[in-house]
PDB file of N, CA and C in Angstrom:
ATOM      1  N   UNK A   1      87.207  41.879  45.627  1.00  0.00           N
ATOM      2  CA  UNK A   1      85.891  41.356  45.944  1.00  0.00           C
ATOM      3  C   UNK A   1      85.953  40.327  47.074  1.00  0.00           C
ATOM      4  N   UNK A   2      86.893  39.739  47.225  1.00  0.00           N
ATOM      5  CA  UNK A   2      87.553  38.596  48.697  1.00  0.00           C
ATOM      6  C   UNK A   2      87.181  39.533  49.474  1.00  0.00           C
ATOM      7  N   UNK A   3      87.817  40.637  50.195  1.00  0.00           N
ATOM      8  CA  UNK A   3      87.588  41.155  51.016  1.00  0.00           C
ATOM      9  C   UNK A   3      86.069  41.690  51.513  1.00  0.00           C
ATOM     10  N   UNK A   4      85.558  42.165  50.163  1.00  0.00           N
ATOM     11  CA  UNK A   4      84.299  42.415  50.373  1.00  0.00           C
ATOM     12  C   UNK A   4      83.486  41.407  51.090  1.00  0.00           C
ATOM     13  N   UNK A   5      83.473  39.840  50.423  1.00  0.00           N
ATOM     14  CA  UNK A   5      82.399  38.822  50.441  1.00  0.00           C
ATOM     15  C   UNK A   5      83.471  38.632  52.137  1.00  0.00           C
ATOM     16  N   UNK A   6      84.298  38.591  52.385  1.00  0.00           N
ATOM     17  CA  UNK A   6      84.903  38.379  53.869  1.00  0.00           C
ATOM     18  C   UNK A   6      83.992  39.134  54.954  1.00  0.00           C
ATOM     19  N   UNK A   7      83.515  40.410  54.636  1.00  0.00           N
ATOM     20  CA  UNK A   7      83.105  41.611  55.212  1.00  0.00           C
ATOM     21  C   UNK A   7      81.675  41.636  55.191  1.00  0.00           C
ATOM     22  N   UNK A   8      81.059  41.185  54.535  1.00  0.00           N
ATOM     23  CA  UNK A   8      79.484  40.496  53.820  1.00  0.00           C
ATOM     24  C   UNK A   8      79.531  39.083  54.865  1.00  0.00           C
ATOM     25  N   UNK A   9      80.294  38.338  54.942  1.00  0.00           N
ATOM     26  CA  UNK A   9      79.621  36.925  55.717  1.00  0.00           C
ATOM     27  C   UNK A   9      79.956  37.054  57.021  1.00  0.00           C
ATOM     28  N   UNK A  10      80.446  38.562  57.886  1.00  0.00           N
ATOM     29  CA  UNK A  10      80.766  38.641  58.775  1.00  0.00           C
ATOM     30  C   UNK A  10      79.613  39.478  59.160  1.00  0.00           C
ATOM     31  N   UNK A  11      78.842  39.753  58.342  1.00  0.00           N
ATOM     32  CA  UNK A  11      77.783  40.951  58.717  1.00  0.00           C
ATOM     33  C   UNK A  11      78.096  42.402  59.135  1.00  0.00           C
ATOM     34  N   UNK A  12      79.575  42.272  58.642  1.00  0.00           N
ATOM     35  CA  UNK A  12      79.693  43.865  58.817  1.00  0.00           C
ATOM     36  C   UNK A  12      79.333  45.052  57.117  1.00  0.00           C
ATOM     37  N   UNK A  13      79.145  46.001  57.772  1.00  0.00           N
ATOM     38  CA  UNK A  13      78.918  47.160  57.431  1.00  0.00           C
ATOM     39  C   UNK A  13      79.617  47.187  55.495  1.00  0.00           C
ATOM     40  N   UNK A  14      78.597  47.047  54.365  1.00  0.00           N
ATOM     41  CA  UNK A  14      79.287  47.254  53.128  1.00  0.00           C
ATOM     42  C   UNK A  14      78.672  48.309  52.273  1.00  0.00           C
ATOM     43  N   UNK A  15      79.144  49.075  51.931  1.00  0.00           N
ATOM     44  CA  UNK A  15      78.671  50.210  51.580  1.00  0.00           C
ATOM     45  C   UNK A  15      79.381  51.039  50.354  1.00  0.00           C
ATOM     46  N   UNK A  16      78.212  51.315  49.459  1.00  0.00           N
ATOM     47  CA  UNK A  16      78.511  51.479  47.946  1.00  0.00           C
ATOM     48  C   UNK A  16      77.634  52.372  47.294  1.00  0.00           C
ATOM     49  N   UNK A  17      78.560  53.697  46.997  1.00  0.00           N
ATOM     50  CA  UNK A  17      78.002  55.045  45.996  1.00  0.00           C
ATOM     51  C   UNK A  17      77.932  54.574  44.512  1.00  0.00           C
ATOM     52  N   UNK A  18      77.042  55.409  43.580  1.00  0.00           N
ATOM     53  CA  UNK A  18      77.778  55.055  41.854  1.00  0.00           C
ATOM     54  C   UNK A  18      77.833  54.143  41.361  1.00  0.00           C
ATOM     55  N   UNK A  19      78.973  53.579  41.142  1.00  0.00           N
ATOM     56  CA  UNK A  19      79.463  52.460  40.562  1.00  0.00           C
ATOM     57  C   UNK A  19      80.436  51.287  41.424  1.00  0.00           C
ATOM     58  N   UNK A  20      80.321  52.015  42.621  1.00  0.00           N
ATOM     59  CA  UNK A  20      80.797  50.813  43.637  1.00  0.00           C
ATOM     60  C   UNK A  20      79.834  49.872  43.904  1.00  0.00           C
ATOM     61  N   UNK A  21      78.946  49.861  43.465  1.00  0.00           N
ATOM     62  CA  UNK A  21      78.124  48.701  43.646  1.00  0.00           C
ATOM     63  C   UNK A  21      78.452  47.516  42.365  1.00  0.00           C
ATOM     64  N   UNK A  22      79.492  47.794  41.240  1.00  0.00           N
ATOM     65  CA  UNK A  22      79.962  46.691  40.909  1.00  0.00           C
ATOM     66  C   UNK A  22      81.219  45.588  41.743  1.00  0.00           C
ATOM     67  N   UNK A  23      81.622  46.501  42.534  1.00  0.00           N
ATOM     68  CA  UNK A  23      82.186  45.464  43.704  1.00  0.00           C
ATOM     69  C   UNK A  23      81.539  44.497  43.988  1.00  0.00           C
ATOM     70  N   UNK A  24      80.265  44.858  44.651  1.00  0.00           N
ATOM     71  CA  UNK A  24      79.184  44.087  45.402  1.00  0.00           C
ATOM     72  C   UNK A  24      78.950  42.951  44.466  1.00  0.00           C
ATOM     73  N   UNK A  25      78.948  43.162  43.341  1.00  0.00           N
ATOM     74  CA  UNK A  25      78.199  41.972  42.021  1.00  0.00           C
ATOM     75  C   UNK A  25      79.700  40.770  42.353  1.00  0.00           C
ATOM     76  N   UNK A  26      80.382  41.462  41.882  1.00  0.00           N
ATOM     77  CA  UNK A  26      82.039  40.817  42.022  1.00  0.00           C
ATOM     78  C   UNK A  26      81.710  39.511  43.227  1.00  0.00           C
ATOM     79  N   UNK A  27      81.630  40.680  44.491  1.00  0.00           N
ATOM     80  CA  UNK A  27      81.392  39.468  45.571  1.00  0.00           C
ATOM     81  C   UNK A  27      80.703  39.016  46.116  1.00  0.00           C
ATOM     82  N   UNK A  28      79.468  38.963  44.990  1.00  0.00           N
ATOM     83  CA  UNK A  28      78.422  37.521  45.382  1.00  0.00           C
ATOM     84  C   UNK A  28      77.256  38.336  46.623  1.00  0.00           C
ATOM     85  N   UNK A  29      77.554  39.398  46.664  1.00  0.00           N
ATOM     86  CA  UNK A  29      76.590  40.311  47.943  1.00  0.00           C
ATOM     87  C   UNK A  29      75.367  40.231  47.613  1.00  0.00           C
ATOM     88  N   UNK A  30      74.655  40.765  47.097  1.00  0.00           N
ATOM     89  CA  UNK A  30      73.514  41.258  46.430  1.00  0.00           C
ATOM     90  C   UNK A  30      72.112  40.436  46.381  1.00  0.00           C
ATOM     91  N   UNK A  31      72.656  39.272  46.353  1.00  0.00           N
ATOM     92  CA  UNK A  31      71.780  38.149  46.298  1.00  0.00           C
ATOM     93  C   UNK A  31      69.961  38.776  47.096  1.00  0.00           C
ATOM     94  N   UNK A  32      69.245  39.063  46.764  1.00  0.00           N
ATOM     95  CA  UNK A  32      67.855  39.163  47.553  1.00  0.00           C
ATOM     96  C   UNK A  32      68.005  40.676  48.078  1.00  0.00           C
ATOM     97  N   UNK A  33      69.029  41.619  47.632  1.00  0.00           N
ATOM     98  CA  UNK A  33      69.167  42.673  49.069  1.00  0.00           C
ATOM     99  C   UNK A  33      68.522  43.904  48.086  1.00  0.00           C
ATOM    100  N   UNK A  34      67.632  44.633  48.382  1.00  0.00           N
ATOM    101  CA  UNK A  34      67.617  45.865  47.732  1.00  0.00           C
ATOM    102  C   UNK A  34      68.853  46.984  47.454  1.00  0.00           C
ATOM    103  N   UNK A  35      68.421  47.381  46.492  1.00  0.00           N
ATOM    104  CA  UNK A  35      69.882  48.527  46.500  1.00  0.00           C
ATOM    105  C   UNK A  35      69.736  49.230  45.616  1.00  0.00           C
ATOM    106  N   UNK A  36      70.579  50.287  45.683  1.00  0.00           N
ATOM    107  CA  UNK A  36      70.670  51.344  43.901  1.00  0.00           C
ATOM    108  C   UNK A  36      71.889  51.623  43.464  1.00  0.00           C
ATOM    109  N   UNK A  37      71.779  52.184  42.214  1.00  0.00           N
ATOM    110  CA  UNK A  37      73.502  52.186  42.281  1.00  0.00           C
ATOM    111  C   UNK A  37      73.236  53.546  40.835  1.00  0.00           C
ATOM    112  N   UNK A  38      74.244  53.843  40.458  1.00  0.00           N
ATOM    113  CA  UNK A  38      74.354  54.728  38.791  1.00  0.00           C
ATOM    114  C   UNK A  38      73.390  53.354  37.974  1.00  0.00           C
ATOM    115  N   UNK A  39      72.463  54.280  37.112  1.00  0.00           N
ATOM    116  CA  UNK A  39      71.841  53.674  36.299  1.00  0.00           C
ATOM    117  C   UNK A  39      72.195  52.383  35.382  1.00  0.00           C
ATOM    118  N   UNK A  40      73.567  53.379  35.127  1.00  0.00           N
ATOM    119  CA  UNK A  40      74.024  52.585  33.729  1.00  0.00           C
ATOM    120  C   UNK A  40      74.563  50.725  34.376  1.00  0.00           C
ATOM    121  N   UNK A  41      74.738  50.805  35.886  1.00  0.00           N
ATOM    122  CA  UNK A  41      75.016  49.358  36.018  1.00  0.00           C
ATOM    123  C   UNK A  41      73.556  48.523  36.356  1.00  0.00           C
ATOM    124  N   UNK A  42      72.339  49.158  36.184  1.00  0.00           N
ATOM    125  CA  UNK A  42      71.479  48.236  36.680  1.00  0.00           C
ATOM    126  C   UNK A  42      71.503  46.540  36.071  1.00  0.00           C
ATOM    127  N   UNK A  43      71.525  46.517  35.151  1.00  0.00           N
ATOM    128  CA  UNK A  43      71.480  45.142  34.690  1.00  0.00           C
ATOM    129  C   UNK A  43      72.421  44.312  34.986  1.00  0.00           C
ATOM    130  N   UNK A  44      73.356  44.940  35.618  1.00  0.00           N
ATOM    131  CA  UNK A  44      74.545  43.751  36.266  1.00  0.00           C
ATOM    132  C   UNK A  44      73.928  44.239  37.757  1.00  0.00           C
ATOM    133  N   UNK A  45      73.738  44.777  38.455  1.00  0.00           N
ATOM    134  CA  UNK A  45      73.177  44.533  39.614  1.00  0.00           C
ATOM    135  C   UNK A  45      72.227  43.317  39.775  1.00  0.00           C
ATOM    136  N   UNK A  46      71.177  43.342  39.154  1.00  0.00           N
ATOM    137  CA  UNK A  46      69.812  42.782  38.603  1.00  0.00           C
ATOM    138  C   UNK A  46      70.753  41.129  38.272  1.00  0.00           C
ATOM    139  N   UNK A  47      71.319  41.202  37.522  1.00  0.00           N
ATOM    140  CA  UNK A  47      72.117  39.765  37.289  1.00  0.00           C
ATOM    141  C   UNK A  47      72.835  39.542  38.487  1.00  0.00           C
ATOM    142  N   UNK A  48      73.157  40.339  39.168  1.00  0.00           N
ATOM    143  CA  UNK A  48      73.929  39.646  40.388  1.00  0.00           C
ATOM    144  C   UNK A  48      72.707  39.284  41.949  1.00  0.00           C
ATOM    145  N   UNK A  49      71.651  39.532  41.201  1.00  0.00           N
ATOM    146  CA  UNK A  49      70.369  38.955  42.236  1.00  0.00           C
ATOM    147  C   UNK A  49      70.143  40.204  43.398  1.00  0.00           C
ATOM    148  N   UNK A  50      70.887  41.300  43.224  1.00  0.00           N
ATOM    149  CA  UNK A  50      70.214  42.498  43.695  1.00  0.00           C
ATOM    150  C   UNK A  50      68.385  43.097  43.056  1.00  0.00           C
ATOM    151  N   UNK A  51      68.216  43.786  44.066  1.00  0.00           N
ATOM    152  CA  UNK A  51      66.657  44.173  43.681  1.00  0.00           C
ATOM    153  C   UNK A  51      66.556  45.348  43.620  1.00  0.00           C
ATOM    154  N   UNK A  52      67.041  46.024  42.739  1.00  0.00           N
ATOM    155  CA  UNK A  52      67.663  47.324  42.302  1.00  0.00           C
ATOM    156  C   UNK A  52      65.886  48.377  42.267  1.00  0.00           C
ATOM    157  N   UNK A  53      65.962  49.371  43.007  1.00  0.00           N
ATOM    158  CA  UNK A  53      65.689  50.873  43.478  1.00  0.00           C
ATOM    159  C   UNK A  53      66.431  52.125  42.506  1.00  0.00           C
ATOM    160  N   UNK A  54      65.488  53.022  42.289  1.00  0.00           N
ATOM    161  CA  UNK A  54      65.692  54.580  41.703  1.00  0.00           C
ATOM    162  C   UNK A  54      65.153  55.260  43.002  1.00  0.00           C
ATOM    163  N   UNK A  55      66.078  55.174  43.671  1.00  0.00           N
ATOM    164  CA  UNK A  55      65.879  55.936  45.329  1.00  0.00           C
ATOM    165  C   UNK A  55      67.521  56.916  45.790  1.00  0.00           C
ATOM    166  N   UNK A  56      67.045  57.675  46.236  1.00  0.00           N
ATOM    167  CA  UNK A  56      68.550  58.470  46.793  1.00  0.00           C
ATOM    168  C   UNK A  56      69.433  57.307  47.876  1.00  0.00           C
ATOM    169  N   UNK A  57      68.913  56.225  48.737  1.00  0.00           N
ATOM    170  CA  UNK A  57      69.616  56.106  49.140  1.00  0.00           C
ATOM    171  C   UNK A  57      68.305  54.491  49.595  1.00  0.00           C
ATOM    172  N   UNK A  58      69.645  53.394  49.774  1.00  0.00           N
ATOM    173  CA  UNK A  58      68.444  52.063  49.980  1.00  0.00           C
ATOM    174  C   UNK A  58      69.294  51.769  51.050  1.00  0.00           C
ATOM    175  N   UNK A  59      68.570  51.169  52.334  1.00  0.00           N
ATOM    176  CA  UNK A  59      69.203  50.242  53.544  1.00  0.00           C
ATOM    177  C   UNK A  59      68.719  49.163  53.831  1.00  0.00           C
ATOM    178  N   UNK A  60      69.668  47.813  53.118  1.00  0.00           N
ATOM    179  CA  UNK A  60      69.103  46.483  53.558  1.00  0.00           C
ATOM    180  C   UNK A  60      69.908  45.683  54.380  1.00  0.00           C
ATOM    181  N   UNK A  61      69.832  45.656  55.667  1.00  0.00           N
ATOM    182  CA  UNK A  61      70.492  44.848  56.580  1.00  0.00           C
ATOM    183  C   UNK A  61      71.912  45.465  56.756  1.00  0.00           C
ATOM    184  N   UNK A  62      72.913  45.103  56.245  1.00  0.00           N
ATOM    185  CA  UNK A  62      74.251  45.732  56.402  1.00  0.00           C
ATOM    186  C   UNK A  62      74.527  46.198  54.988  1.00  0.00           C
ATOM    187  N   UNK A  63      73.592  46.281  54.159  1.00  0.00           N
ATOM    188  CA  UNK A  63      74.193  47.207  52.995  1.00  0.00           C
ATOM    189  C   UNK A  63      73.655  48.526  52.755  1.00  0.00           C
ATOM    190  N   UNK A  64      74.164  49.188  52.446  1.00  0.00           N
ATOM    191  CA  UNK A  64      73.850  50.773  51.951  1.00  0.00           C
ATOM    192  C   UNK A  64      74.252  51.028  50.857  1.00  0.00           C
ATOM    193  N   UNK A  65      73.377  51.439  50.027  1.00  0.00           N
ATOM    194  CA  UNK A  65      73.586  52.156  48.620  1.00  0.00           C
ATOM    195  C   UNK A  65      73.307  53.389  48.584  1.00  0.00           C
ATOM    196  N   UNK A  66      73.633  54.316  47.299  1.00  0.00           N
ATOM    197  CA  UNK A  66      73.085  55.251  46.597  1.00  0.00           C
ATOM    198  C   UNK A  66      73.313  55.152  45.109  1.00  0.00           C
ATOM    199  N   UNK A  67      72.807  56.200  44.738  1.00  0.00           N
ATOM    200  CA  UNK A  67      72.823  56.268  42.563  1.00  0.00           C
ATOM    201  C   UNK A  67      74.259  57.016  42.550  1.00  0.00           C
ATOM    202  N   UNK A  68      74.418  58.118  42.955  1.00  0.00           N
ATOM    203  CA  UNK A  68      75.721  58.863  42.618  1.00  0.00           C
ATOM    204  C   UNK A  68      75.953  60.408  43.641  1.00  0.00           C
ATOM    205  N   UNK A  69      76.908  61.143  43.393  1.00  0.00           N
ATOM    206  CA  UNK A  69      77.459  61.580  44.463  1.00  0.00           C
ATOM    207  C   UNK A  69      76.519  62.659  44.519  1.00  0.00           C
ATOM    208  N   UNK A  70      75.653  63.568  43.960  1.00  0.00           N
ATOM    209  CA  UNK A  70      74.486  64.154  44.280  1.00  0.00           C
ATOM    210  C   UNK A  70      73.908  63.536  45.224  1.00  0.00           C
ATOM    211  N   UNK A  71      73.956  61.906  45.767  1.00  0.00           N
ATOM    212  CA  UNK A  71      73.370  61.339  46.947  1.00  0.00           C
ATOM    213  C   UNK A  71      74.129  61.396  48.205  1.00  0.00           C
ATOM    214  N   UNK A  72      75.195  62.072  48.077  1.00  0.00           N
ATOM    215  CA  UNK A  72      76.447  61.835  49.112  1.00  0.00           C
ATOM    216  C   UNK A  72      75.433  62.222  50.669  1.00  0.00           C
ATOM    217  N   UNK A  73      74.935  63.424  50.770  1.00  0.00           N
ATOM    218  CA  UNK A  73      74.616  63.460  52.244  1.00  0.00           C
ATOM    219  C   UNK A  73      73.327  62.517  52.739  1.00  0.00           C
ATOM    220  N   UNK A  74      72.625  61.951  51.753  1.00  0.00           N
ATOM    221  CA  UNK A  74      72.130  60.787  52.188  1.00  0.00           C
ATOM    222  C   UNK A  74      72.508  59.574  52.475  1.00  0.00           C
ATOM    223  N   UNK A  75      73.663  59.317  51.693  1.00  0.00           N
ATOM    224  CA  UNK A  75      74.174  57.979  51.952  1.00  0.00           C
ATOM    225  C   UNK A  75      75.201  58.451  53.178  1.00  0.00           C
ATOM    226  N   UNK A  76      75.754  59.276  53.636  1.00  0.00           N
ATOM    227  CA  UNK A  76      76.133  59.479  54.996  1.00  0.00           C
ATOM    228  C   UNK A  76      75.712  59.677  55.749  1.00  0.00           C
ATOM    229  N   UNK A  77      74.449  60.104  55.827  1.00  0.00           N
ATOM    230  CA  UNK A  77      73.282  60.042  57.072  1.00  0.00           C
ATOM    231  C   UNK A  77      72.996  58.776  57.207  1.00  0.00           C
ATOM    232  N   UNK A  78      72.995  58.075  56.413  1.00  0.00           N
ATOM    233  CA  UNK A  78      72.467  56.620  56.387  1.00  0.00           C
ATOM    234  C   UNK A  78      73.514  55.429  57.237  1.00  0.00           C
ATOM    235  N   UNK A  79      74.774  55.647  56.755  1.00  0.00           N
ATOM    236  CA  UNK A  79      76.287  55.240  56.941  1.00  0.00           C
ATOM    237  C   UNK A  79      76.103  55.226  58.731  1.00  0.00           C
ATOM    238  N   UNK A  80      76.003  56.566  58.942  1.00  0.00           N
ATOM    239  CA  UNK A  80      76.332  57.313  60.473  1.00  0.00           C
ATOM    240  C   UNK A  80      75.190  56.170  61.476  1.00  0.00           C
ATOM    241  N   UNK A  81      73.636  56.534  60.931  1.00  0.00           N
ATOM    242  CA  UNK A  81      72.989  55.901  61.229  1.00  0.00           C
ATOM    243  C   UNK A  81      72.632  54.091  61.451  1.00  0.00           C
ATOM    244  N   UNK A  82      73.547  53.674  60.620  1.00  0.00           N
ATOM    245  CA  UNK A  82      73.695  51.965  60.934  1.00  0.00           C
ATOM    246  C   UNK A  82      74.952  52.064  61.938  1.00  0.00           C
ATOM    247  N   UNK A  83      75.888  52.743  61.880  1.00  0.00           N
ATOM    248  CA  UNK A  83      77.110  52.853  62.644  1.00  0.00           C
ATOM    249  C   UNK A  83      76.811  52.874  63.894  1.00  0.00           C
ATOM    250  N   UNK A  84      75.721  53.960  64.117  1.00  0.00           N
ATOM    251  CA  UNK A  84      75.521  54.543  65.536  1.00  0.00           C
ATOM    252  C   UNK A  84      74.471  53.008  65.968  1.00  0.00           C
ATOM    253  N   UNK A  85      74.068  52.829  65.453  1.00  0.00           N
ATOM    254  CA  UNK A  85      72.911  51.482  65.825  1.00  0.00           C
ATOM    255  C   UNK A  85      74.126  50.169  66.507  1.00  0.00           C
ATOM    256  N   UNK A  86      75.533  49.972  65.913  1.00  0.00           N
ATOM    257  CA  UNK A  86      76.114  49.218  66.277  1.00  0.00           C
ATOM    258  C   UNK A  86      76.752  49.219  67.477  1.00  0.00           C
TER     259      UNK A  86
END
């Protein structure tokens, strides 16, 4: 989660399918940012001050989410698309 919150206060690019969005809780990310993640972690999202979405795919500033890998070609269109913006 160091690395993460390193990668978060640098404003680069953090990005989380499933259940990788308990990383994000870990490192303090989430704070105010929309996002989604697998159901079953909403309430630790929600406790980690994320503003948790039932959406295929959420983009807030440098974060990208999805729910699970049925979201995969959205959350890589999405990925490509902040990439290419940089």
């Amino acid at each position: 989660s160091a690395i993460m919150a390193a990668i978060n206060a640098r404003g680069g690019l953090v990005a989380a399918i499933c259940h990788g969005l308990w990383c994000c809780c870990s490192a303090n990310v989430l704070r105010g940012k929309r996002c989604t993640s697998f159901f079953a972690i909403k309430d630790d999202v929600v406790n980690a001050g994320g503003v948790w979405e039932d959406s295929e795919v959420v983009v807030d500033g440098n974060l990208i989410s999805s729910r699970k890998p049925a979201d995969l070609p959205a959350f890589m269109r999405a990925c490509i698309q902040v990439l290419s913006a940089q």
